[in-house]
C-alpha atoms as a PDB file:
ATOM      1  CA  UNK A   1       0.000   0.000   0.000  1.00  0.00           C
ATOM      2  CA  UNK A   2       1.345   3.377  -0.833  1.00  0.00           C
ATOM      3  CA  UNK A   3       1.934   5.967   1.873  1.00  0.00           C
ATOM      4  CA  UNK A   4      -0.798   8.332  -0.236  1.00  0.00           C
ATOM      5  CA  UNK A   5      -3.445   5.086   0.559  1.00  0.00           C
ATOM      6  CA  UNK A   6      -3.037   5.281   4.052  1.00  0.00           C
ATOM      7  CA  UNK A   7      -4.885   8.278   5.227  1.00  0.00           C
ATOM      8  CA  UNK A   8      -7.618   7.161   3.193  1.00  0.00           C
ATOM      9  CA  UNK A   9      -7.699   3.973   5.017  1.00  0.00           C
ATOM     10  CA  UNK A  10      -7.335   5.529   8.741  1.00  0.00           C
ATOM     11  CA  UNK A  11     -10.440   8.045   7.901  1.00  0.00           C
ATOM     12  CA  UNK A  12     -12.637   5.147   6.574  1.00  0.00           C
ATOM     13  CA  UNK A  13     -11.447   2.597   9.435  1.00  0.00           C
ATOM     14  CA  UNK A  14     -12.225   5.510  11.792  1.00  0.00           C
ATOM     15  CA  UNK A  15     -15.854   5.918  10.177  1.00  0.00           C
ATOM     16  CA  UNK A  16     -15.234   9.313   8.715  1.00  0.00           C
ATOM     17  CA  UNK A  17     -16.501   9.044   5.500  1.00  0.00           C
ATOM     18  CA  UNK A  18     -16.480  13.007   5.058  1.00  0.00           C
ATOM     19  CA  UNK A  19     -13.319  13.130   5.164  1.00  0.00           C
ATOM     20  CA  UNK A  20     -12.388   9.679   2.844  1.00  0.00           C
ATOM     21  CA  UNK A  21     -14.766  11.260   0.344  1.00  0.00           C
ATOM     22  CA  UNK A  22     -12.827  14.781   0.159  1.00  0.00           C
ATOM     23  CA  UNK A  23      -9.288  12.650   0.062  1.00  0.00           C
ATOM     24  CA  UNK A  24     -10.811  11.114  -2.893  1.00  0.00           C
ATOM     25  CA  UNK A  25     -11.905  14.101  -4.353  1.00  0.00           C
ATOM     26  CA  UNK A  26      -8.259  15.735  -3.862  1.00  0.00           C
ATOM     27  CA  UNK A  27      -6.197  12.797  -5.290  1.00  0.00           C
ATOM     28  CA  UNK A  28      -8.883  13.133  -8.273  1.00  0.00           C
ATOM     29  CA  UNK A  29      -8.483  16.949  -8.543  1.00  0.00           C
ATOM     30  CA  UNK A  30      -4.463  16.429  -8.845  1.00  0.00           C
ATOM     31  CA  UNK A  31      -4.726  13.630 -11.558  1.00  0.00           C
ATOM     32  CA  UNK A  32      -6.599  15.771 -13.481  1.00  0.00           C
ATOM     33  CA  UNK A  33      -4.771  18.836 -12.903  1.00  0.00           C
ATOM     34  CA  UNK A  34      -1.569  16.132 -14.532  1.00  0.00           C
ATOM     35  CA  UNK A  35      -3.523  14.731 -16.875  1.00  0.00           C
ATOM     36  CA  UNK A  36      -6.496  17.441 -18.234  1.00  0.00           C
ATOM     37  CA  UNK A  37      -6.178  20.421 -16.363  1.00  0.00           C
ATOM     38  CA  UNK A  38      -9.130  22.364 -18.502  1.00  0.00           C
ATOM     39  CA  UNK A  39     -11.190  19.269 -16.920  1.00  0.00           C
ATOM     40  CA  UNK A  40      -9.998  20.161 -13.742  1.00  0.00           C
ATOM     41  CA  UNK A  41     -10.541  23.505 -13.613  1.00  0.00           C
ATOM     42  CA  UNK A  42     -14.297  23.452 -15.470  1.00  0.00           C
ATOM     43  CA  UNK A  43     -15.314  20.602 -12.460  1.00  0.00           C
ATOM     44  CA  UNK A  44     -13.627  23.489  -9.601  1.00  0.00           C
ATOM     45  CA  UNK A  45     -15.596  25.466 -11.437  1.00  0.00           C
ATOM     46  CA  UNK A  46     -19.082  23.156 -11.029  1.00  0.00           C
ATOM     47  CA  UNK A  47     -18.292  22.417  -7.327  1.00  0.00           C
ATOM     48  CA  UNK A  48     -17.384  25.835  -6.262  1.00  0.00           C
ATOM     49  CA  UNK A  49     -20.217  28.004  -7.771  1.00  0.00           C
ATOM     50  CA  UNK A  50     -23.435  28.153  -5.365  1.00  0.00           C
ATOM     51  CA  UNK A  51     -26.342  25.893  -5.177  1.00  0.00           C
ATOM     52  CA  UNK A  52     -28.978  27.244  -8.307  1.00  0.00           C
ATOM     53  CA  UNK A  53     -32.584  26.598  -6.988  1.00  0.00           C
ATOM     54  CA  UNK A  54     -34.123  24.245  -9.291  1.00  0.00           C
ATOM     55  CA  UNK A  55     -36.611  26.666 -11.167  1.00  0.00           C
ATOM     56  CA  UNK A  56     -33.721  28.605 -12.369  1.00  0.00           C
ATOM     57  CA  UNK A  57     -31.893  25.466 -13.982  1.00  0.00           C
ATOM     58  CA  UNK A  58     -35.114  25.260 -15.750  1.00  0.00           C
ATOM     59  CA  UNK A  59     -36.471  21.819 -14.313  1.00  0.00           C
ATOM     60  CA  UNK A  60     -39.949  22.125 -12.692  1.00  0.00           C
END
């Protein structure tokens, strides 16, 4: 196991799935920032904006 899995590991061992999920989301932000960056930055871009209410993204 890499030394990168390990913190991953403690936080879901410890039942802190908050935190598991945003290590996942990191590691996932830097492979695309090595691998697609315009990716990366349009999905910073998704997560970061606020929340739209629902009649204003058009759905019913």
């Amino acid at each position: 196991m890499t030394a990168a899995a390990r913190p991953l590991r403690a936080a879901v061992e410890a039942d802190r799935y908050d935190l598991a999920a945003l290590r996942l989301l990191y590691g996932f932000l830097v492979a695309l920032a090595e691998t697609a960056p315009e990716a990366r930055e349009e999905l910073v871009t998704l997560l970061a904006r606020p929340d739209v209410p629902r009649r204003e993204r058009g759905h019913a």
